[in-house]
PDB file of N, CA and C in Angstrom:
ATOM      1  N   UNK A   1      41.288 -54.353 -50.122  1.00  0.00           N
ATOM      2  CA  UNK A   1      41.614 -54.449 -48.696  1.00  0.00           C
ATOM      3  C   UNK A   1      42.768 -55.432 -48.495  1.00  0.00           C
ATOM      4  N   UNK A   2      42.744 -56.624 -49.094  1.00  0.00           N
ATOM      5  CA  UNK A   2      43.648 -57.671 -48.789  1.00  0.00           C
ATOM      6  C   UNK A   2      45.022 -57.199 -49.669  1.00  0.00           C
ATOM      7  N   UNK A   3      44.768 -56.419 -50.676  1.00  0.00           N
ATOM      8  CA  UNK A   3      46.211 -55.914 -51.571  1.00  0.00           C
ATOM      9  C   UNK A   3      46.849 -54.705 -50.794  1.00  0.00           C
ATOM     10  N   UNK A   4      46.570 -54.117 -49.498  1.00  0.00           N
ATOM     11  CA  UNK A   4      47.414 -53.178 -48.624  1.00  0.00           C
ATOM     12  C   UNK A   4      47.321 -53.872 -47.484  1.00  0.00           C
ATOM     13  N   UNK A   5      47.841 -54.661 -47.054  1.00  0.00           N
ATOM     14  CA  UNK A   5      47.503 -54.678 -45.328  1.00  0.00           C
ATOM     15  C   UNK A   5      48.956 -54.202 -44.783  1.00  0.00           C
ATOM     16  N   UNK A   6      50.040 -53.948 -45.044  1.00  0.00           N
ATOM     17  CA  UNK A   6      50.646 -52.918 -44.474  1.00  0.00           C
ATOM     18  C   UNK A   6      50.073 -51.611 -44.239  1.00  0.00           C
ATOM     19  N   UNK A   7      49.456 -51.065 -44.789  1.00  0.00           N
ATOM     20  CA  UNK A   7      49.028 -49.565 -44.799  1.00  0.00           C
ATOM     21  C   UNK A   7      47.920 -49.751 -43.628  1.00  0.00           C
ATOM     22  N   UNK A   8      47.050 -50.692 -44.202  1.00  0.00           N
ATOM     23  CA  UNK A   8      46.004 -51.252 -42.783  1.00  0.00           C
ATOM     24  C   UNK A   8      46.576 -51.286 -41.457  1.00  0.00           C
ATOM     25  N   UNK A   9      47.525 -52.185 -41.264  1.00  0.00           N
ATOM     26  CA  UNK A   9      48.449 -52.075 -40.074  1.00  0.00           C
ATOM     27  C   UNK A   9      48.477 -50.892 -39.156  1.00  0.00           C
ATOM     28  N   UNK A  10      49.364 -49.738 -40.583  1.00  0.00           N
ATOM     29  CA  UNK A  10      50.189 -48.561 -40.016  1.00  0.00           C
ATOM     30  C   UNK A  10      48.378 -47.725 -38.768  1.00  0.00           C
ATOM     31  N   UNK A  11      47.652 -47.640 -39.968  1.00  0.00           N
ATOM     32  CA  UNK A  11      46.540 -47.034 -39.191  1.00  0.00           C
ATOM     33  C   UNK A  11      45.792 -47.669 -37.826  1.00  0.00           C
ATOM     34  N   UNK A  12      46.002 -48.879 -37.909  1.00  0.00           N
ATOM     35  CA  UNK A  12      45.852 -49.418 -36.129  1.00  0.00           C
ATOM     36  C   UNK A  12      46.451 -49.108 -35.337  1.00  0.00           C
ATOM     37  N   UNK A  13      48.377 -48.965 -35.984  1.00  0.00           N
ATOM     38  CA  UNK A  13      49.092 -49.279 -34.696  1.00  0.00           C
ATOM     39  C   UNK A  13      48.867 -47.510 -34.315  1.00  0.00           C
ATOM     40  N   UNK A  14      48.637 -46.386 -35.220  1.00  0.00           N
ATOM     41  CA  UNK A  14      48.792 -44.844 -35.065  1.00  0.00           C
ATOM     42  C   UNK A  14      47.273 -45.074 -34.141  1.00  0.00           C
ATOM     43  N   UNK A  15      46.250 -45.504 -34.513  1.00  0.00           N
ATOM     44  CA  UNK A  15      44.781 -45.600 -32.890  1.00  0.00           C
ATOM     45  C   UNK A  15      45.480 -45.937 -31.902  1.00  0.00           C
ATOM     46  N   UNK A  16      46.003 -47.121 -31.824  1.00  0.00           N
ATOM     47  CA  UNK A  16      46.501 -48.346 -30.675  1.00  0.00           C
ATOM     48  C   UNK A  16      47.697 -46.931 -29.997  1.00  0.00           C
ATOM     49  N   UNK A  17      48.498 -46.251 -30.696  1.00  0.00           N
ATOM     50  CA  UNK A  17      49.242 -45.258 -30.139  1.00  0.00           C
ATOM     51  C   UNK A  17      48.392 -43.889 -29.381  1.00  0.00           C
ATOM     52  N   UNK A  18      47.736 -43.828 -30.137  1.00  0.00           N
ATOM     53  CA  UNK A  18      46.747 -42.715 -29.777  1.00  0.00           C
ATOM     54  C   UNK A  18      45.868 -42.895 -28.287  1.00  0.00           C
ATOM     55  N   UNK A  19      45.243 -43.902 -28.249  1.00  0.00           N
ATOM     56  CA  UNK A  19      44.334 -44.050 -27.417  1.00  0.00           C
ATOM     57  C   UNK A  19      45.392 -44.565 -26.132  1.00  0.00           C
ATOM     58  N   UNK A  20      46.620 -45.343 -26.383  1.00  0.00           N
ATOM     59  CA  UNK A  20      47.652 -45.078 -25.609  1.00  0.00           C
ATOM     60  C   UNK A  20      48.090 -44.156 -24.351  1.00  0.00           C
ATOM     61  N   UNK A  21      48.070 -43.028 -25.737  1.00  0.00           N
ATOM     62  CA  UNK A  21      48.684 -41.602 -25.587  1.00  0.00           C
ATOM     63  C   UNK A  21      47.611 -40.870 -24.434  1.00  0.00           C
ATOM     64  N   UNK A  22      46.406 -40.862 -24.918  1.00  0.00           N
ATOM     65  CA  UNK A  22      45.062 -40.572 -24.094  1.00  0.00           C
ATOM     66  C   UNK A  22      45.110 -41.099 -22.638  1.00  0.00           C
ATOM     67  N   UNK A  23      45.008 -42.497 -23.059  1.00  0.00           N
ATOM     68  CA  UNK A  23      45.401 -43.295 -21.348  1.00  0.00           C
ATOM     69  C   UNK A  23      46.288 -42.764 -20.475  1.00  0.00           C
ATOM     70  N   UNK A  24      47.639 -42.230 -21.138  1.00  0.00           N
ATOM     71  CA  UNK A  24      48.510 -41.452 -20.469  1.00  0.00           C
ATOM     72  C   UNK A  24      47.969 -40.181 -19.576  1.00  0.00           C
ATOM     73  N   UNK A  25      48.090 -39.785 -20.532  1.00  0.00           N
ATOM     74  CA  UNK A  25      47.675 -38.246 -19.904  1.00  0.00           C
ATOM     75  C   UNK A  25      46.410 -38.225 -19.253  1.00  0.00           C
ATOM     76  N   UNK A  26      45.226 -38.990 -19.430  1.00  0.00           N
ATOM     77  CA  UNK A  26      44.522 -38.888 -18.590  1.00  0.00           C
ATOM     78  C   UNK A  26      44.899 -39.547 -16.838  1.00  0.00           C
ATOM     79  N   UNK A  27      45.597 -40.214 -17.072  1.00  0.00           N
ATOM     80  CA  UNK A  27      46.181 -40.752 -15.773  1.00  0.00           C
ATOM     81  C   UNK A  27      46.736 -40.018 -14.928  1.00  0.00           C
ATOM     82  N   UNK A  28      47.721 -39.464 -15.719  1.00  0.00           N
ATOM     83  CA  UNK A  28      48.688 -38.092 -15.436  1.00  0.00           C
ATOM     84  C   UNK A  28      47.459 -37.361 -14.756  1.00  0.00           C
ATOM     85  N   UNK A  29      46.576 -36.290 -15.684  1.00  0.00           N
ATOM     86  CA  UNK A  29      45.397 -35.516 -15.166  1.00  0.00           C
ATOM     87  C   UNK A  29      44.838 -35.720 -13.581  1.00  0.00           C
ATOM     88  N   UNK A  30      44.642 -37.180 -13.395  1.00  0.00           N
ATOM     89  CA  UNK A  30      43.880 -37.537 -12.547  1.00  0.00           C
ATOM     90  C   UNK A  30      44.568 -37.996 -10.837  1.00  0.00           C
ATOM     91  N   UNK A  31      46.199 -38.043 -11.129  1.00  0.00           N
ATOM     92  CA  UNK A  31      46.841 -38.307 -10.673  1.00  0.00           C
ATOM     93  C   UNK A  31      47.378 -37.053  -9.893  1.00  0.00           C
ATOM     94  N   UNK A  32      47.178 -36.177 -10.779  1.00  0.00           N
ATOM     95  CA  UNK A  32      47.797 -34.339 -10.841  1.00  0.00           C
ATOM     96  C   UNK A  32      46.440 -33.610  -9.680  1.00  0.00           C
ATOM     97  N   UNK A  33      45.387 -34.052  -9.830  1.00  0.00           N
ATOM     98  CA  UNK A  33      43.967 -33.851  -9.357  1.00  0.00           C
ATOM     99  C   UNK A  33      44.119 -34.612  -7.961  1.00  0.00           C
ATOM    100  N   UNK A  34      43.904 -35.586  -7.885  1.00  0.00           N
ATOM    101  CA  UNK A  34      44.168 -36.370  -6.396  1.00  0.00           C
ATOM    102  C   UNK A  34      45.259 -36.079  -5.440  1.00  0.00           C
ATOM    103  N   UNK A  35      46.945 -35.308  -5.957  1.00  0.00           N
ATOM    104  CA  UNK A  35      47.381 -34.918  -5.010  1.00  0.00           C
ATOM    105  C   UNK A  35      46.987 -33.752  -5.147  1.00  0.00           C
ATOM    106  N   UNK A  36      46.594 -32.492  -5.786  1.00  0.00           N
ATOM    107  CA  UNK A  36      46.319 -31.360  -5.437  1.00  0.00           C
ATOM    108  C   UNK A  36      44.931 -31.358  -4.330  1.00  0.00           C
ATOM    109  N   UNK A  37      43.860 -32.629  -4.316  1.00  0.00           N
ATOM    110  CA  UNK A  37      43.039 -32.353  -3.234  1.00  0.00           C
ATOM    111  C   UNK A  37      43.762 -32.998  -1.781  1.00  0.00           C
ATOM    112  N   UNK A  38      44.678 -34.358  -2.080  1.00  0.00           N
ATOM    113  CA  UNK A  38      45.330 -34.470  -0.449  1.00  0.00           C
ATOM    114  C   UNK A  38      45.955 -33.222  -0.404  1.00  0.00           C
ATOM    115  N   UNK A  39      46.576 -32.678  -1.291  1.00  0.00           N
ATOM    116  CA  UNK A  39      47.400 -31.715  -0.641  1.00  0.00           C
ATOM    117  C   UNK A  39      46.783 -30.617  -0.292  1.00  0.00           C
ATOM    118  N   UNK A  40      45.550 -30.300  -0.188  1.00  0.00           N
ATOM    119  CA  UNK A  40      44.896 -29.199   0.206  1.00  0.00           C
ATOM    120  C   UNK A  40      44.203 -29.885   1.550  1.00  0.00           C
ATOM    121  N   UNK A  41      43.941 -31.037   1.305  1.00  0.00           N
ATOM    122  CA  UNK A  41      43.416 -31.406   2.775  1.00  0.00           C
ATOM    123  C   UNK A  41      44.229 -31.592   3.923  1.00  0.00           C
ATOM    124  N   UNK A  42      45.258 -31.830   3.467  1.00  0.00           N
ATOM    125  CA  UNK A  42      46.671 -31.652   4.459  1.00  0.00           C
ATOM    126  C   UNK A  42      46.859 -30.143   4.721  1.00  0.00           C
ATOM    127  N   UNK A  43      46.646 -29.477   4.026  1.00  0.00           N
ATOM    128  CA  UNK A  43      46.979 -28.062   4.346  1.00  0.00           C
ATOM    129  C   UNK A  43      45.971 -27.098   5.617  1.00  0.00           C
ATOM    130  N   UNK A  44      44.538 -27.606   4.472  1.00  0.00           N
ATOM    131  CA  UNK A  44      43.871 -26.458   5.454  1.00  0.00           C
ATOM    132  C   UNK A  44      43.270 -27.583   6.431  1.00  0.00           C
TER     133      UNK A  44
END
């Protein structure tokens, strides 16, 4: 374990990117969801 900790690294920072990445788009999702219901409540 202590004779790679570069390689250790690489695989945190690719989670730490990932779960990132997730945060994103779920934001996006939810963001995409909340104006499609104002915008339907504005409508009808």
């Amino acid at each position: 374990m202590g004779e790679f900790p570069s390689s250790g690294e690489k695989e945190k920072n690719k989670v730490n990117t990932f779960k990132r990445l997730r945060f994103y788009f779920m934001s996006l999702y939810y963001l995409y969801k909340l104006t499609y219901i104002i915008h339907n409540r504005i409508m009808y």
